[in-house]
N, C-alpha and C. Protein backbone atom coordinates (compact mmCIF):
# COMPACT_ATOMS: atom_id res chain seq x y z
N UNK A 1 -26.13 22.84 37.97
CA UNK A 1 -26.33 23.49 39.25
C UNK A 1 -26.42 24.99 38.99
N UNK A 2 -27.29 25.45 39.93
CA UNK A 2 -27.27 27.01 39.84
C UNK A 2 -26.54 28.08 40.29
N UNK A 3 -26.16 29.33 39.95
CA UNK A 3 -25.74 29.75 40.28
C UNK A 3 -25.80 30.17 41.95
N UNK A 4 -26.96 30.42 42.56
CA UNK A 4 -27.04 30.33 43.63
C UNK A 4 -26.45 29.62 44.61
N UNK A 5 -26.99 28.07 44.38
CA UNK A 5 -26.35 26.70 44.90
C UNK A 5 -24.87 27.35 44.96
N UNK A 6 -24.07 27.17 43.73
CA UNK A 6 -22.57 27.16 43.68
C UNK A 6 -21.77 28.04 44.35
N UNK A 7 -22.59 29.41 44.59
CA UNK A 7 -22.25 30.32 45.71
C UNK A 7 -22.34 29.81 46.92
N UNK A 8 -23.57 29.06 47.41
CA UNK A 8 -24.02 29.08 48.45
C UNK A 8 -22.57 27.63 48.82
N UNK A 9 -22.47 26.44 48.10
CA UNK A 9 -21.56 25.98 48.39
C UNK A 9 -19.86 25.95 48.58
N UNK A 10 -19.68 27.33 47.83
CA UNK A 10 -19.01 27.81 47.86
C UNK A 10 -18.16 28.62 48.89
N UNK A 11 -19.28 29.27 49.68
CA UNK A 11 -19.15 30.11 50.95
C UNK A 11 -19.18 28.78 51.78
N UNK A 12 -19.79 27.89 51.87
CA UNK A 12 -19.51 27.15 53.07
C UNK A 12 -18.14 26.11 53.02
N UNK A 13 -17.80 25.87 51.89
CA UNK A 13 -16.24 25.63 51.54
C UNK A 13 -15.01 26.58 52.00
N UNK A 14 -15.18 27.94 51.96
CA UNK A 14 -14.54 28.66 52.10
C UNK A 14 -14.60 28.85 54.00
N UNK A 15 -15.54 28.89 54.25
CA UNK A 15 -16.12 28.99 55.83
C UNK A 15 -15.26 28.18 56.60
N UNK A 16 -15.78 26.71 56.07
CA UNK A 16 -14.44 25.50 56.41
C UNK A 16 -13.14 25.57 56.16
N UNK A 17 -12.33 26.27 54.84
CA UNK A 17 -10.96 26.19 54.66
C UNK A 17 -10.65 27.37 56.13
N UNK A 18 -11.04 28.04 55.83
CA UNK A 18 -11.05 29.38 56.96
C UNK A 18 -10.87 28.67 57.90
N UNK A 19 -12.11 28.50 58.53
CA UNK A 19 -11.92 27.94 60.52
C UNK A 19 -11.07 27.01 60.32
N UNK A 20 -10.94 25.92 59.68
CA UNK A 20 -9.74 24.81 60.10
C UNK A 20 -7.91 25.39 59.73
N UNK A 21 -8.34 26.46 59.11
CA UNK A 21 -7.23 26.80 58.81
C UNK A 21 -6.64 27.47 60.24
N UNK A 22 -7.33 27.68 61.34
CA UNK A 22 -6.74 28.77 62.38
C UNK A 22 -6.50 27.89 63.40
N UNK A 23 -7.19 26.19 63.43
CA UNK A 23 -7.09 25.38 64.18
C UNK A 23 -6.68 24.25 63.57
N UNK A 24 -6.55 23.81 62.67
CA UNK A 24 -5.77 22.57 62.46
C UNK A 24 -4.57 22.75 61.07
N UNK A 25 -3.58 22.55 61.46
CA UNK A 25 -2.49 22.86 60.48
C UNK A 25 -0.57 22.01 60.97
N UNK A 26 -0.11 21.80 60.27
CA UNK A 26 1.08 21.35 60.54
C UNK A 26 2.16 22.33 60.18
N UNK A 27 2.88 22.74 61.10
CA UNK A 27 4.14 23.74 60.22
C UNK A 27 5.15 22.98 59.66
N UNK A 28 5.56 23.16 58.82
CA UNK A 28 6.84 22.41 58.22
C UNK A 28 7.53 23.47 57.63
N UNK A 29 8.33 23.86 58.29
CA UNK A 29 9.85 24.64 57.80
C UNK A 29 9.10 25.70 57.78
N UNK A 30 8.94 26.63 56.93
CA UNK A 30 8.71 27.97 56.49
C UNK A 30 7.03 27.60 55.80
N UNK A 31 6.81 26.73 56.00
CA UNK A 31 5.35 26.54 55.18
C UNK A 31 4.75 25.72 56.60
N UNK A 32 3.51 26.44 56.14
CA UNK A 32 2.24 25.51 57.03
C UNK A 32 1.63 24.53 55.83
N UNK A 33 1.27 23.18 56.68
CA UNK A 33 0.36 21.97 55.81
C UNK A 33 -0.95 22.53 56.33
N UNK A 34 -1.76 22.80 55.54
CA UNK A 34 -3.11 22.64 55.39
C UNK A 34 -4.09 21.56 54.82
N UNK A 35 -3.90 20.14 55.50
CA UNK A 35 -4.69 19.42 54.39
C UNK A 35 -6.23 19.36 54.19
N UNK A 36 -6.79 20.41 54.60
CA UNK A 36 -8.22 20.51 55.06
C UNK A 36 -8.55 21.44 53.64
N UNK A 37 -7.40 22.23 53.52
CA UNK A 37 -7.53 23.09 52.25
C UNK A 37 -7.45 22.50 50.88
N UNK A 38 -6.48 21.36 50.84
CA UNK A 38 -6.88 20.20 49.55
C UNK A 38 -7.85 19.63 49.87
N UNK A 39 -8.58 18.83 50.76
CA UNK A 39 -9.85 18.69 50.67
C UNK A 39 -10.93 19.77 49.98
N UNK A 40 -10.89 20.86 50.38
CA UNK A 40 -11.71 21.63 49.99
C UNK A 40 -11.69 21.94 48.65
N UNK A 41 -10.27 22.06 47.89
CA UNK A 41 -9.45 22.28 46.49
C UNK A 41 -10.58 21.37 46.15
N UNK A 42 -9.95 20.12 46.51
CA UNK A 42 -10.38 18.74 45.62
C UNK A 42 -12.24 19.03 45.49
N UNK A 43 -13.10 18.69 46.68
CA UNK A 43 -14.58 18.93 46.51
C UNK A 43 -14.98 20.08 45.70
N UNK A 44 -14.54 21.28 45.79
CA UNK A 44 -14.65 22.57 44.84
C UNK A 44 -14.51 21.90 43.40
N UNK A 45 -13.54 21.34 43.56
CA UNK A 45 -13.38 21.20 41.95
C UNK A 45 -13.79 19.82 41.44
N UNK A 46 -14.78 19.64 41.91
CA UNK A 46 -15.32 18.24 41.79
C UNK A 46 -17.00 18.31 41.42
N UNK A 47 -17.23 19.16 42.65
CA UNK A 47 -18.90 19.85 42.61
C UNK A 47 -18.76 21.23 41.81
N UNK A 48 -18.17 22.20 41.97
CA UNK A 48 -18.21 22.98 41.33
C UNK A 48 -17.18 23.37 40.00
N UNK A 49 -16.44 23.03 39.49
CA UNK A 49 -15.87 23.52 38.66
C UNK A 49 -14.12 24.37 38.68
N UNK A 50 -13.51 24.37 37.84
CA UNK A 50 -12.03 24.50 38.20
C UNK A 50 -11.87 26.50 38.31
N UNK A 51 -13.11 26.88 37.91
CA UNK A 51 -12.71 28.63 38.04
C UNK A 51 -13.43 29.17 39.78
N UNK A 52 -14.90 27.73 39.86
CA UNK A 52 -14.51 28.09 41.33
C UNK A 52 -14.23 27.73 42.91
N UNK A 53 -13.41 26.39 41.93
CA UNK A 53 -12.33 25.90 43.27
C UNK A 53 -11.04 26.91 43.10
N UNK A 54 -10.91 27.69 41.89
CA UNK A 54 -9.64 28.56 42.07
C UNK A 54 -9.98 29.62 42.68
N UNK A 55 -11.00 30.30 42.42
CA UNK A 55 -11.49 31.42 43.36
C UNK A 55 -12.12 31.16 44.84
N UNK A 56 -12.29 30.16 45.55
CA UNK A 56 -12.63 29.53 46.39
C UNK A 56 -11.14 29.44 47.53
N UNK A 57 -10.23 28.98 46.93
CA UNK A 57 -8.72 29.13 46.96
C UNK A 57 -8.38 30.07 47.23
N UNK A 58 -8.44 31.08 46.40
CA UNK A 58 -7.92 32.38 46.72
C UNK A 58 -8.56 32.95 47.47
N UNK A 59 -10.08 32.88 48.16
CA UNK A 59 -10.43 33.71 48.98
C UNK A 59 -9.46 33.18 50.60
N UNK A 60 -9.69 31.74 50.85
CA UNK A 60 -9.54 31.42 52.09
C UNK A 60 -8.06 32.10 52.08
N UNK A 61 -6.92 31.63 51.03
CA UNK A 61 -5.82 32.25 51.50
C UNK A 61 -5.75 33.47 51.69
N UNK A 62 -6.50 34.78 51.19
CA UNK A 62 -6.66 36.25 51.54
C UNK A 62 -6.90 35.83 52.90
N UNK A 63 -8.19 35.26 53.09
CA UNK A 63 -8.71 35.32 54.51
C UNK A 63 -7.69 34.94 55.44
N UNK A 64 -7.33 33.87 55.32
CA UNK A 64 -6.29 33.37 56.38
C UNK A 64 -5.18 34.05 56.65
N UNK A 65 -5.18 34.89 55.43
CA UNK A 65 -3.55 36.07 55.56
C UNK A 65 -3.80 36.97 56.36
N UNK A 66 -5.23 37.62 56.21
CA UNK A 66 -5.86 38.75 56.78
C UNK A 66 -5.92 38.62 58.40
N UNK A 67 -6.30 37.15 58.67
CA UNK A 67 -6.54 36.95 60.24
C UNK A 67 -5.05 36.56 60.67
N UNK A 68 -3.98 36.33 59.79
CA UNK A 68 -2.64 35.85 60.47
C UNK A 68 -3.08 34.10 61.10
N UNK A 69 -3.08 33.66 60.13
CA UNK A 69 -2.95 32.08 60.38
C UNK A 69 -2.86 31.36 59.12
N UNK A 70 -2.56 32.50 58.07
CA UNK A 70 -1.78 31.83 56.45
C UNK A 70 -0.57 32.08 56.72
N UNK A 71 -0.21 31.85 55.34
CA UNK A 71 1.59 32.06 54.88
C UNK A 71 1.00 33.15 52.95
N UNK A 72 1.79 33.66 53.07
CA UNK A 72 2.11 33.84 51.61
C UNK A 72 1.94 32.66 50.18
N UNK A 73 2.83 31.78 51.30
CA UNK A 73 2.93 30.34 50.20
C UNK A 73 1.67 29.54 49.87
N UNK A 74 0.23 30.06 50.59
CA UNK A 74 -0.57 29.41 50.16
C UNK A 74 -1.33 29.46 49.07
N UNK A 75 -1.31 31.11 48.60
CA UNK A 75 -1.71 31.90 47.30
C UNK A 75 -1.56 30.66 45.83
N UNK A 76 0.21 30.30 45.68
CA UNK A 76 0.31 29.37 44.43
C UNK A 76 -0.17 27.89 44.59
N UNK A 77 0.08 27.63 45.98
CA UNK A 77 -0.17 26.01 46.13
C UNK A 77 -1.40 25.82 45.96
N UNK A 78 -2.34 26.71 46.76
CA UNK A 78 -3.79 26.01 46.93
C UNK A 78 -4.29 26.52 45.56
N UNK A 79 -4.16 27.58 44.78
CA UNK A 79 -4.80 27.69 43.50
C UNK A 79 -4.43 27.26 42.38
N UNK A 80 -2.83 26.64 41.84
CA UNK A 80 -2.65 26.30 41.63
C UNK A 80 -3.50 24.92 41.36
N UNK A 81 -2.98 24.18 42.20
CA UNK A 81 -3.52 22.58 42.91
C UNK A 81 -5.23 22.90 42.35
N UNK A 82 -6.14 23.90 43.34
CA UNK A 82 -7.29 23.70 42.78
C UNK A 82 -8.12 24.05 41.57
N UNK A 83 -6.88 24.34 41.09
CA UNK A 83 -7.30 24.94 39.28
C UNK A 83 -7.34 24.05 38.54
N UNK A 84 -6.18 23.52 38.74
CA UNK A 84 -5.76 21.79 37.93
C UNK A 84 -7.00 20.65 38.32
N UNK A 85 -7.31 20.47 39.17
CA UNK A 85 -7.46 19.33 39.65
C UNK A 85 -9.16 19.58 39.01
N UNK A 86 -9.58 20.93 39.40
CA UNK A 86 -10.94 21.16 38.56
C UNK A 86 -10.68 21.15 36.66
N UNK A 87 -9.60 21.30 36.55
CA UNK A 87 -9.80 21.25 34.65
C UNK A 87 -9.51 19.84 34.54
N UNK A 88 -8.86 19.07 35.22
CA UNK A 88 -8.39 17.53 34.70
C UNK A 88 -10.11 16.81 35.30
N UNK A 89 -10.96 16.77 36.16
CA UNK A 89 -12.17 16.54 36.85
C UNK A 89 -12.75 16.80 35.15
N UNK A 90 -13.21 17.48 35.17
CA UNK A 90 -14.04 18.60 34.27
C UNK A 90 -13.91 17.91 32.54
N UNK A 91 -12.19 17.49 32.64
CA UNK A 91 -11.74 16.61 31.39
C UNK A 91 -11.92 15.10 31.39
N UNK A 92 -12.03 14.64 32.67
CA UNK A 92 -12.19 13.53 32.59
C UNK A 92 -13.33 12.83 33.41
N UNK A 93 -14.15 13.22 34.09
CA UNK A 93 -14.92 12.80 35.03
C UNK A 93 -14.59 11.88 35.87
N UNK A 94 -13.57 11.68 35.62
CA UNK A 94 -12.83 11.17 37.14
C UNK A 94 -12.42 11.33 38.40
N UNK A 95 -12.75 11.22 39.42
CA UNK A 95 -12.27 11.40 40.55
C UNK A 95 -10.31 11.63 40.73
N UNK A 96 -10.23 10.43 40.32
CA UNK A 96 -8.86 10.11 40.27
C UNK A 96 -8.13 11.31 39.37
N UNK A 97 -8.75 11.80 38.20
CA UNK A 97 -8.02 12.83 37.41
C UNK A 97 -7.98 13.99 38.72
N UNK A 98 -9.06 14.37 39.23
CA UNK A 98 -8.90 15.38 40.16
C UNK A 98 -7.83 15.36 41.34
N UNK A 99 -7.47 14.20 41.74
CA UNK A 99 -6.85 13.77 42.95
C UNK A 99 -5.76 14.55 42.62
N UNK A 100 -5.40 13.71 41.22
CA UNK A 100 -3.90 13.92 40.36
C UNK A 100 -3.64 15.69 40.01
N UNK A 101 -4.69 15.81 39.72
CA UNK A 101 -4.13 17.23 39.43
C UNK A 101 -4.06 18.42 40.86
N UNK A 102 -4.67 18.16 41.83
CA UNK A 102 -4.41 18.74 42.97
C UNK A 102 -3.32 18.11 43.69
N UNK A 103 -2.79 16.91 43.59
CA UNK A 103 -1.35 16.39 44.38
C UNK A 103 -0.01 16.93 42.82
N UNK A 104 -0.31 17.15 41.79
CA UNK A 104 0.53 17.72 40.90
C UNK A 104 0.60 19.01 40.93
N UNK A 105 -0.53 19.71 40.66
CA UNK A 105 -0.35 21.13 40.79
C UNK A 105 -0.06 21.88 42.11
N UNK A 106 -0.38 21.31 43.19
CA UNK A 106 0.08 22.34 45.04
C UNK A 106 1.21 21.50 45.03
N UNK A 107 1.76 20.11 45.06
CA UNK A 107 3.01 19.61 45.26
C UNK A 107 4.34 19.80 44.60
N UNK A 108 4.08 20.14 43.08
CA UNK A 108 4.77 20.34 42.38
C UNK A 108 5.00 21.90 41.77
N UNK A 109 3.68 21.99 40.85
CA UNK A 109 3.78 23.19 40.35
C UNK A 109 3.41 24.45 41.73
N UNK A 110 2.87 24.67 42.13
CA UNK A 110 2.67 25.48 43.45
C UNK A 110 3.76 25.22 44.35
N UNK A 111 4.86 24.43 44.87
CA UNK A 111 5.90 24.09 45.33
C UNK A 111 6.90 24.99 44.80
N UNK A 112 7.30 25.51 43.85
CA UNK A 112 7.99 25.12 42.43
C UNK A 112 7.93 26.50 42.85
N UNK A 113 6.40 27.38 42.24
CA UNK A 113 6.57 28.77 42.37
C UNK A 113 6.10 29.52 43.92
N UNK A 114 6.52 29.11 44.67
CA UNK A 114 6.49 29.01 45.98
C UNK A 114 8.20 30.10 46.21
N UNK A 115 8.91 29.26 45.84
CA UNK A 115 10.19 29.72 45.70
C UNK A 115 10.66 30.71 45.49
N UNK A 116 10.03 32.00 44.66
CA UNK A 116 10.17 33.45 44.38
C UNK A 116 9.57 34.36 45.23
N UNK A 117 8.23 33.73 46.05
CA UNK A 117 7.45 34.45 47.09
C UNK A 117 8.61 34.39 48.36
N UNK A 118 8.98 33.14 48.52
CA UNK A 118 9.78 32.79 49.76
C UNK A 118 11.04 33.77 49.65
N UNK A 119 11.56 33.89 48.29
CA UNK A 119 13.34 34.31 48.61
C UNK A 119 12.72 35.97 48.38
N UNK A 120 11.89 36.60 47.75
CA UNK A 120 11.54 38.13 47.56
C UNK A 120 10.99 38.67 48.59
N UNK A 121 9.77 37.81 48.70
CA UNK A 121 8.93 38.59 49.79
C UNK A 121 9.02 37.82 51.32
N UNK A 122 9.96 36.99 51.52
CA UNK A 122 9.86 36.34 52.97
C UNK A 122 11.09 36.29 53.24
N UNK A 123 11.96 36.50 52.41
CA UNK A 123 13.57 36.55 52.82
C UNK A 123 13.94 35.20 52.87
N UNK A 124 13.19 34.00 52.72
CA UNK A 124 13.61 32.82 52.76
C UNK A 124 14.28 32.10 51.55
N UNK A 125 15.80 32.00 51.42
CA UNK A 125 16.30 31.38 50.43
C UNK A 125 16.98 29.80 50.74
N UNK A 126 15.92 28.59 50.37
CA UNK A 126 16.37 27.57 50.68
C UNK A 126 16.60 26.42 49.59
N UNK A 127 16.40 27.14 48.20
CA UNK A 127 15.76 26.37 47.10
C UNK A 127 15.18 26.11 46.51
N UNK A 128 14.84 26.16 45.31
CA UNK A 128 13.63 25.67 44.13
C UNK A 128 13.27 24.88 44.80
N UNK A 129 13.42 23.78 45.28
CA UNK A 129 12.78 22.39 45.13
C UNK A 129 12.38 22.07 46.99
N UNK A 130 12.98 23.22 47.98
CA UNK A 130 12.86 23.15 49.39
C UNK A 130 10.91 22.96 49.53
N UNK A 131 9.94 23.27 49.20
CA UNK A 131 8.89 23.49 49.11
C UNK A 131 8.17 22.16 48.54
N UNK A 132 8.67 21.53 48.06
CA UNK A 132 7.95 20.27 47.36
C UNK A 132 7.75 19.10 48.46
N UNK A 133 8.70 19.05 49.05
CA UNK A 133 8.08 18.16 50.20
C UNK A 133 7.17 18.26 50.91
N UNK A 134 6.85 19.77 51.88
CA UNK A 134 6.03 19.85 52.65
C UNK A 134 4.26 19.99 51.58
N UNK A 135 4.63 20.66 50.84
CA UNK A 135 3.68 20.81 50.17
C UNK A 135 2.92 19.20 49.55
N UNK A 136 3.95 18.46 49.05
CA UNK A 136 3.77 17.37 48.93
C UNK A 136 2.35 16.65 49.58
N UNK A 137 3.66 16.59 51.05
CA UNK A 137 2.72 15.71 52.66
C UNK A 137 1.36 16.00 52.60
N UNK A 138 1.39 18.04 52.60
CA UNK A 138 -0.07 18.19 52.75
C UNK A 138 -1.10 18.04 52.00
N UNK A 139 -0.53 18.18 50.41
CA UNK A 139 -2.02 17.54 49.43
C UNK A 139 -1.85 16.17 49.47
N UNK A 140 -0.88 15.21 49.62
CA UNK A 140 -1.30 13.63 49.80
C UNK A 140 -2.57 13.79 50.99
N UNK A 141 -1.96 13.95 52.16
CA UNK A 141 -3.19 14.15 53.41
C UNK A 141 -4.21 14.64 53.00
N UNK A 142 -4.77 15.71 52.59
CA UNK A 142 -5.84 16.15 52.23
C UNK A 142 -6.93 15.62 51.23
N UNK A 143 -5.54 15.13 50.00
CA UNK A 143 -6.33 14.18 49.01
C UNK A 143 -6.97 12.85 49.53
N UNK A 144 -6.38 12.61 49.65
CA UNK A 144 -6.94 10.74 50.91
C UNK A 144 -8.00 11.43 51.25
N UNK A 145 -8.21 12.36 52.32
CA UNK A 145 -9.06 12.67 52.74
C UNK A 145 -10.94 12.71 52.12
N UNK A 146 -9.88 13.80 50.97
CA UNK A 146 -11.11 14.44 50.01
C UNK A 146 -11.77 13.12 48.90
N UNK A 147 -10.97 11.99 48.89
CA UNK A 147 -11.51 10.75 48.31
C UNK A 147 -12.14 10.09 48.65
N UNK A 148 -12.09 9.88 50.70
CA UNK A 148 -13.34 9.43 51.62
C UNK A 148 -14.41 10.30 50.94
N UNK A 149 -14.59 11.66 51.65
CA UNK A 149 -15.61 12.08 51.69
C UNK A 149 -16.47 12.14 50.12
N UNK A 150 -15.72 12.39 49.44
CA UNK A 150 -16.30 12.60 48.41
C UNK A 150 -16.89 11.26 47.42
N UNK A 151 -16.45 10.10 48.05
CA UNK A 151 -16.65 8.40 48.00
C UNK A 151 -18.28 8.72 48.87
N UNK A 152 -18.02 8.88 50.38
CA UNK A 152 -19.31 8.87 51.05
C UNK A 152 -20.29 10.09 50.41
N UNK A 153 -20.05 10.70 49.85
CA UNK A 153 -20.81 11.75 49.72
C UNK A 153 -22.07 11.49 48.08
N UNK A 154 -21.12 10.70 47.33
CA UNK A 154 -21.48 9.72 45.85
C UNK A 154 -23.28 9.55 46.26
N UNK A 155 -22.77 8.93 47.58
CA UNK A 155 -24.37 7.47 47.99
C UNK A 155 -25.23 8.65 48.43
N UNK A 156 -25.25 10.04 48.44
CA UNK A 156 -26.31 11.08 49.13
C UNK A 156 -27.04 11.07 47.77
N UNK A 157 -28.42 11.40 48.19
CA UNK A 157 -29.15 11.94 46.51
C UNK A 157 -28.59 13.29 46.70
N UNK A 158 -28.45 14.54 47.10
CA UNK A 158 -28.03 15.69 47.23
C UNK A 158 -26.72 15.47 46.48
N UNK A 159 -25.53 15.02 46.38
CA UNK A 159 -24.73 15.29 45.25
C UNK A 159 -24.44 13.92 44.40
N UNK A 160 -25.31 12.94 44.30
CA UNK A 160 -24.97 11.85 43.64
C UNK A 160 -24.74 12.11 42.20
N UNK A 161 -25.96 13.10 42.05
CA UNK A 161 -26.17 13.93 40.56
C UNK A 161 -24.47 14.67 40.13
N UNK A 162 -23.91 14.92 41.20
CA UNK A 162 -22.95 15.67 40.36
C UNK A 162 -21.30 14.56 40.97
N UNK A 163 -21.47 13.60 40.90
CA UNK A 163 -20.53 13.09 41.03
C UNK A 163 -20.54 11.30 40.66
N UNK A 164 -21.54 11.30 39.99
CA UNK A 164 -21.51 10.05 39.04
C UNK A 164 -20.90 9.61 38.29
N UNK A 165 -19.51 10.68 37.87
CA UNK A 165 -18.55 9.97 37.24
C UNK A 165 -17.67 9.56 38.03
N UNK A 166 -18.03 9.14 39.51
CA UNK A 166 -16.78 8.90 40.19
C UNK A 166 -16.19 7.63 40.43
N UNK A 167 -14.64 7.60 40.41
CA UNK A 167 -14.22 6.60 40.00
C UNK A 167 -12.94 6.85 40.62
């Protein structure tokens, strides 16, 4: 794919994490669920590659910080999650490797360092491990999600080409 394309899909990934991010979201404790944003993790790093589902990531959470309808905590989870999930994709042509590494990396590892943003810069001290749940919920939700679409999306000629290893 070209560089063009990957921009151009790129911005409209980001377009979507954005708007759903200001209208559809779950709060849980000190963190908002975004599972619209692991969807997007997951397809980024599926069609395009793990440097730009991570930069894809990091824009919406600037954006969403900028308009006041992020958190701080979304910076490690969602890039995290969509970094992984594009290098394990990328390593394995699996769908399923991608799933795994975006419900490992935002649930766990992005959970995990979640914890130093929360107690430094948010005053929130609840625990290493307070963050793994919610974070959890929202890449399970999102992943399910991003496995429909990206299942229905296989049978298009427009990305069949780039998702023929899916499995």
């Amino acid at each position: 794919m070209n560089t063009t394309k990957k921009l151009t899909y790129s911005g409209l990934l980001i377009a979507l994490g954005v708007v759903t991010g200001s209208v559809f979201y779950i709060p849980i404790g000190a963190a908002k669920a975004f599972p619209v944003q692991h969807l997007v993790n997951v397809v980024s790093a599926v069609l395009l590659g793990p440097w730009y589902a991570l930069a894809n990531a990091f824009c919406i959470s600037l954006l969403r910080n900028f308009m006041g309808t992020g958190s701080l905590l979304a910076f490690p989870g969602s890039m995290i999650g969509a970094f992984l999930a594009g290098m394990l994709y990328r390593r394995n042509h699996k769908i399923s490797a991608a799933l795994l590494g975006e419900v490992f990396g935002t649930g766990v590892l992005g959970a995990l360092l979640s914890y130093p943003i929360a107690k430094f810069l948010l005053g929130i001290d609840k625990g290493a491990f307070f963050f793994v749940t919610p974070f959890m919920l929202s890449t399970l939700a999102g992943s399910c999600i991003a496995f429909a679409v990206l299942k229905a999306l296989s049978y298009t000629p427009l990305l069949k080409a780039h998702t023929e290893g899916f499995k």
